[in-house]
N, C-alpha and C. Protein backbone atom coordinates (compact mmCIF):
# COMPACT_ATOMS: atom_id res chain seq x y z
N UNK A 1 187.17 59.26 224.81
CA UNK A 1 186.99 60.70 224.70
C UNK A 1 187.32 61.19 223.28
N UNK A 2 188.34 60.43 222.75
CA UNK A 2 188.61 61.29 221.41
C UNK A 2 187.79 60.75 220.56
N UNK A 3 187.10 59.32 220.97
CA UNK A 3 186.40 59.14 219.84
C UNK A 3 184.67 60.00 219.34
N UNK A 4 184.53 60.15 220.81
CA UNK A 4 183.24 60.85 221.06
C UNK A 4 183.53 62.47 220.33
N UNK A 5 184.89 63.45 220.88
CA UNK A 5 184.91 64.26 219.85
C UNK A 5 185.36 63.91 218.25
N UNK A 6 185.58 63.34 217.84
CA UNK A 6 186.00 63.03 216.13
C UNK A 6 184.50 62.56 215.90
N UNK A 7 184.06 62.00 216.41
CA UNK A 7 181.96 62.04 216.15
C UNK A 7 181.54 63.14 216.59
N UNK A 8 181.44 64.32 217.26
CA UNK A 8 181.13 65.41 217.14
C UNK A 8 181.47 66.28 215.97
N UNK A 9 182.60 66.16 215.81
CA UNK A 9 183.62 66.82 215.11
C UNK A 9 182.87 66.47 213.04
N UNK A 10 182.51 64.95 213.06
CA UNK A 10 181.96 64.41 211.59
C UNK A 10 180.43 65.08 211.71
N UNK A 11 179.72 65.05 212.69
CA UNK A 11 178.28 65.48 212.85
C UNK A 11 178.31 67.00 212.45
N UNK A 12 178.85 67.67 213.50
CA UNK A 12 178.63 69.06 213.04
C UNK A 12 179.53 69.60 211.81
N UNK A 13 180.28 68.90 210.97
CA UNK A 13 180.83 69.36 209.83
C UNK A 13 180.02 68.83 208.90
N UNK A 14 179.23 67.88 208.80
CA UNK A 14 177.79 67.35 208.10
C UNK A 14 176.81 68.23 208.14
N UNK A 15 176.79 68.59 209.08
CA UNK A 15 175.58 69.74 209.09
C UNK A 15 175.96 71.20 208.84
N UNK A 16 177.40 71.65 208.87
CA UNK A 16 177.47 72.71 208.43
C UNK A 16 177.56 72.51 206.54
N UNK A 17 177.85 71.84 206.02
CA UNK A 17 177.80 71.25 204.59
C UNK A 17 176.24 70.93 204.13
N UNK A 18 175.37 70.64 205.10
CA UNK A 18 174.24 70.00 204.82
C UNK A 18 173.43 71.80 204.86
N UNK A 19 173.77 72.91 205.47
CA UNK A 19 172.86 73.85 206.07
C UNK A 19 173.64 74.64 204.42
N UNK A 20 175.09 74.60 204.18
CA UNK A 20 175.00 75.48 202.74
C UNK A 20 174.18 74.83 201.61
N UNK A 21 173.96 73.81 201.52
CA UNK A 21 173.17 73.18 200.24
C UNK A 21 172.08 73.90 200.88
N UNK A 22 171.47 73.60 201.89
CA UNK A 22 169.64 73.75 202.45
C UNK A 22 169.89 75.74 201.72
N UNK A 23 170.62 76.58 202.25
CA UNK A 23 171.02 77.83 202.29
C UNK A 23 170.75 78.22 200.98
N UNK A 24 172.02 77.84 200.46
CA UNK A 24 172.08 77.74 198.65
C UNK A 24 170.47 77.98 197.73
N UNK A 25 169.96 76.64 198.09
CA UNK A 25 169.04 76.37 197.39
C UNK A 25 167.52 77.16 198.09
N UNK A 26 167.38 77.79 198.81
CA UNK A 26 166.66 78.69 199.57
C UNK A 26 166.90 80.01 198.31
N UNK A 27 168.30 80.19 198.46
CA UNK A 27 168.90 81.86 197.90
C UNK A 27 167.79 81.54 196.38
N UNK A 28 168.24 80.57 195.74
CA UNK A 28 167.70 79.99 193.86
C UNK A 28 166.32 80.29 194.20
N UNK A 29 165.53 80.03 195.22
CA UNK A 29 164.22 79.73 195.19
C UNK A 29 163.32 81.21 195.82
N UNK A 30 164.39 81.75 196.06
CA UNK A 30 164.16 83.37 196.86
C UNK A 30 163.27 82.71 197.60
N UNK A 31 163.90 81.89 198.99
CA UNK A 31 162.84 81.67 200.16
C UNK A 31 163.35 82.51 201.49
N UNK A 32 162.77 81.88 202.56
CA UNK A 32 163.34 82.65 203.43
C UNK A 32 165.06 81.94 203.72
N UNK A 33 165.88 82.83 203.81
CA UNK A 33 167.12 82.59 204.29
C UNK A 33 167.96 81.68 205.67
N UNK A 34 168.55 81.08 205.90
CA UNK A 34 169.73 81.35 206.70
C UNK A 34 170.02 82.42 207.60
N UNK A 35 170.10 82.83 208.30
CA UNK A 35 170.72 83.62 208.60
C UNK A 35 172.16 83.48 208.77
N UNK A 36 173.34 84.54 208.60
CA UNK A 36 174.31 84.44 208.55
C UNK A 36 175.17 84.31 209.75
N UNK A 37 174.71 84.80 210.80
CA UNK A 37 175.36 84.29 211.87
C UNK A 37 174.70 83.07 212.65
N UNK A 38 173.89 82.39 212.28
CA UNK A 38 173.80 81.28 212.45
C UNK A 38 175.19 80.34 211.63
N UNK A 39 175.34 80.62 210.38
CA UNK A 39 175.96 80.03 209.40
C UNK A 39 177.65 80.34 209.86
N UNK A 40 178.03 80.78 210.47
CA UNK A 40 179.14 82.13 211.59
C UNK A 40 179.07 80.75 212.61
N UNK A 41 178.48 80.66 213.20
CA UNK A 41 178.09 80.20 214.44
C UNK A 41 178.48 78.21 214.06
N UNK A 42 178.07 77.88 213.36
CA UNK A 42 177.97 76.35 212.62
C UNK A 42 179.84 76.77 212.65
N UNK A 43 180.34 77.65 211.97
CA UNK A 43 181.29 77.43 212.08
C UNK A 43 182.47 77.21 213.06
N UNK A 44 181.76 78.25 214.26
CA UNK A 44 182.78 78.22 215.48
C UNK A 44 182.80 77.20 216.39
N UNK A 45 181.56 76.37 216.45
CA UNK A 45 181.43 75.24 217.16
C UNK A 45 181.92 74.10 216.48
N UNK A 46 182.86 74.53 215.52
CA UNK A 46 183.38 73.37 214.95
C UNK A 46 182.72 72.80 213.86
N UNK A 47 182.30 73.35 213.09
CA UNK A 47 181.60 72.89 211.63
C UNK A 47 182.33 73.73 210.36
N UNK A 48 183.78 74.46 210.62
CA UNK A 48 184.10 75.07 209.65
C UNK A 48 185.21 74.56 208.49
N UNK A 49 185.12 73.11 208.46
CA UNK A 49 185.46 72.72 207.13
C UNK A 49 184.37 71.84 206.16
N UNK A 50 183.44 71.46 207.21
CA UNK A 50 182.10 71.40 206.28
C UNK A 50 181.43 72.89 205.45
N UNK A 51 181.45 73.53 206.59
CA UNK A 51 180.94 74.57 205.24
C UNK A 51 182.16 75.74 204.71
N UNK A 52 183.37 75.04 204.77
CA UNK A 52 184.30 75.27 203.54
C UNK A 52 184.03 74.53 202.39
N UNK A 53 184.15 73.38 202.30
CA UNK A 53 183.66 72.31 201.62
C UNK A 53 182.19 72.61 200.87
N UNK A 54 181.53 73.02 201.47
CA UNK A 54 180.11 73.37 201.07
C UNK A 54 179.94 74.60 200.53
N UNK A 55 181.13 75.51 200.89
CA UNK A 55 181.01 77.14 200.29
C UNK A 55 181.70 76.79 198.47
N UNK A 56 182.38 75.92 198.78
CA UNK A 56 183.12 75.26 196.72
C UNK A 56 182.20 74.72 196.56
N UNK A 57 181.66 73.83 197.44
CA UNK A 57 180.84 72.94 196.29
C UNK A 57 179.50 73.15 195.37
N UNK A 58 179.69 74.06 196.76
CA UNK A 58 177.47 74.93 195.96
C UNK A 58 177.69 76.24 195.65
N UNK A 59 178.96 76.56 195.21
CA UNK A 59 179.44 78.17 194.79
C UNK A 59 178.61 78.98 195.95
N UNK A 60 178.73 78.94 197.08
CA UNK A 60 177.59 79.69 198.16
C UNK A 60 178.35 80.60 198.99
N UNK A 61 178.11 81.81 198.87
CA UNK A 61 178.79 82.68 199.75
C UNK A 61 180.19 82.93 199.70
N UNK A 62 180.54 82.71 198.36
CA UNK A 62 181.96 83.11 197.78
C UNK A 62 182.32 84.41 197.19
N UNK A 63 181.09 85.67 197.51
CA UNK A 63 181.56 86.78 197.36
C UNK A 63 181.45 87.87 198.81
N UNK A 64 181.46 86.59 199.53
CA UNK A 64 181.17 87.87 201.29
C UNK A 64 182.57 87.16 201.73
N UNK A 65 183.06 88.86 201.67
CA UNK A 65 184.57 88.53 202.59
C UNK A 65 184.08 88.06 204.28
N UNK A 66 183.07 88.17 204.73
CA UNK A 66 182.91 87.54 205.84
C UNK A 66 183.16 86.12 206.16
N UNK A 67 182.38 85.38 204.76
CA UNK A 67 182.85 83.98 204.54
C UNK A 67 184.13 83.25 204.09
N UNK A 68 184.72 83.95 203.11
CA UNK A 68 185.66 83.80 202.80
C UNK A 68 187.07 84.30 203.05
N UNK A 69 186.79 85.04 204.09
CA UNK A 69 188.16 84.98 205.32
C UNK A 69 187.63 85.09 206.52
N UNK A 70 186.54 84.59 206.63
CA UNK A 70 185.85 84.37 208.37
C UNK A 70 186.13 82.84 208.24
N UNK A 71 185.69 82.13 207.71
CA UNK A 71 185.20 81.14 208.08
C UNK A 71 186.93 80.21 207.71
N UNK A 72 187.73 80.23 207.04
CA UNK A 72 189.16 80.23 206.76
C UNK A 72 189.80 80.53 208.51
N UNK A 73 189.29 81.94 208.75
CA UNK A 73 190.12 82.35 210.04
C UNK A 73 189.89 81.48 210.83
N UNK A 74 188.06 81.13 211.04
CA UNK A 74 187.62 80.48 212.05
C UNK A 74 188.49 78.96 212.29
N UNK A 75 188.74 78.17 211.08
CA UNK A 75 189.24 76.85 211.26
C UNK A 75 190.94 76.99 211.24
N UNK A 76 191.42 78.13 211.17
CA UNK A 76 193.45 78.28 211.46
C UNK A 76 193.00 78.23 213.07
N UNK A 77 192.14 79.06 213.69
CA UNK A 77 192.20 79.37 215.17
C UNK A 77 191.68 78.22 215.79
N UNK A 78 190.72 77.24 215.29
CA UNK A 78 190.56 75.88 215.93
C UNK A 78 191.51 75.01 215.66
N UNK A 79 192.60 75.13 214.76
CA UNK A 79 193.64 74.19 214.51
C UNK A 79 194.77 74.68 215.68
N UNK A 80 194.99 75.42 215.45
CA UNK A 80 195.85 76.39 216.85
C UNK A 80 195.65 75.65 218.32
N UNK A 81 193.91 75.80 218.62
CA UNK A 81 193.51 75.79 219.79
C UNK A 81 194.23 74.09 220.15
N UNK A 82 193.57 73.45 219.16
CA UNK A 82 193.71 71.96 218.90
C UNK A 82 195.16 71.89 219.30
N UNK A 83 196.14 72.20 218.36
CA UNK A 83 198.09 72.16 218.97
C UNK A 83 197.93 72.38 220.48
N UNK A 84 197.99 73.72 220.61
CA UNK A 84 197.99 74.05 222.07
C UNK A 84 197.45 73.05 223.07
N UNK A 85 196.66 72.55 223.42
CA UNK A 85 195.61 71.82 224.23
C UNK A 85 196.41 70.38 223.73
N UNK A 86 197.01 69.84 222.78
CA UNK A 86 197.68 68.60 222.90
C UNK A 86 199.01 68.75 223.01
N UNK A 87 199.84 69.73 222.86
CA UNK A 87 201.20 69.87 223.71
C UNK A 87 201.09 70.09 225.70
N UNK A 88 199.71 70.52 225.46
CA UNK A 88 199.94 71.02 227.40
C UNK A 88 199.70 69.32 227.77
């Protein structure tokens, strides 16, 4: 079981890292976008240190306080959830 989530866990943080480059390079090319709560969403299902990782690495979405204390909030409250659920 834990190994199956820690492979969930590498997949969808790959793809939230993989969707800010795709994102990023959309914004340079003025194509169609991302949408942002998709990009919201990548994060709550557990993709929010890939696209932490991906918000430094491709300078992407480092002036929307949405991202940059959403997506921060989003991964303190899955670290939380994570404690809780292995002390019970």
């Amino acid at each position: 079981m834990l190994k199956v989530f820690l492979l969930y866990l590498a997949i969808v943080n790959l793809i939230g890292f993989l969707v800010m480059f795709i994102d990023k390079q959309r914004a340079i090319h003025k194509e169609w976008r991302i949408p942002e709560r998709t990009l919201i969403n990548i994060s709550i299902i557990g993709g929010s240190i890939g696209m932490l990782i991906g918000m430094s690495t491709f300078r992407h979405k480092t002036q929307h306080k949405k991202f940059t204390l959403g997506v921060p909030a989003i991964l303190i409250a899955q670290f939380a959830i994570i404690l809780f659920l292995l002390k019970k």
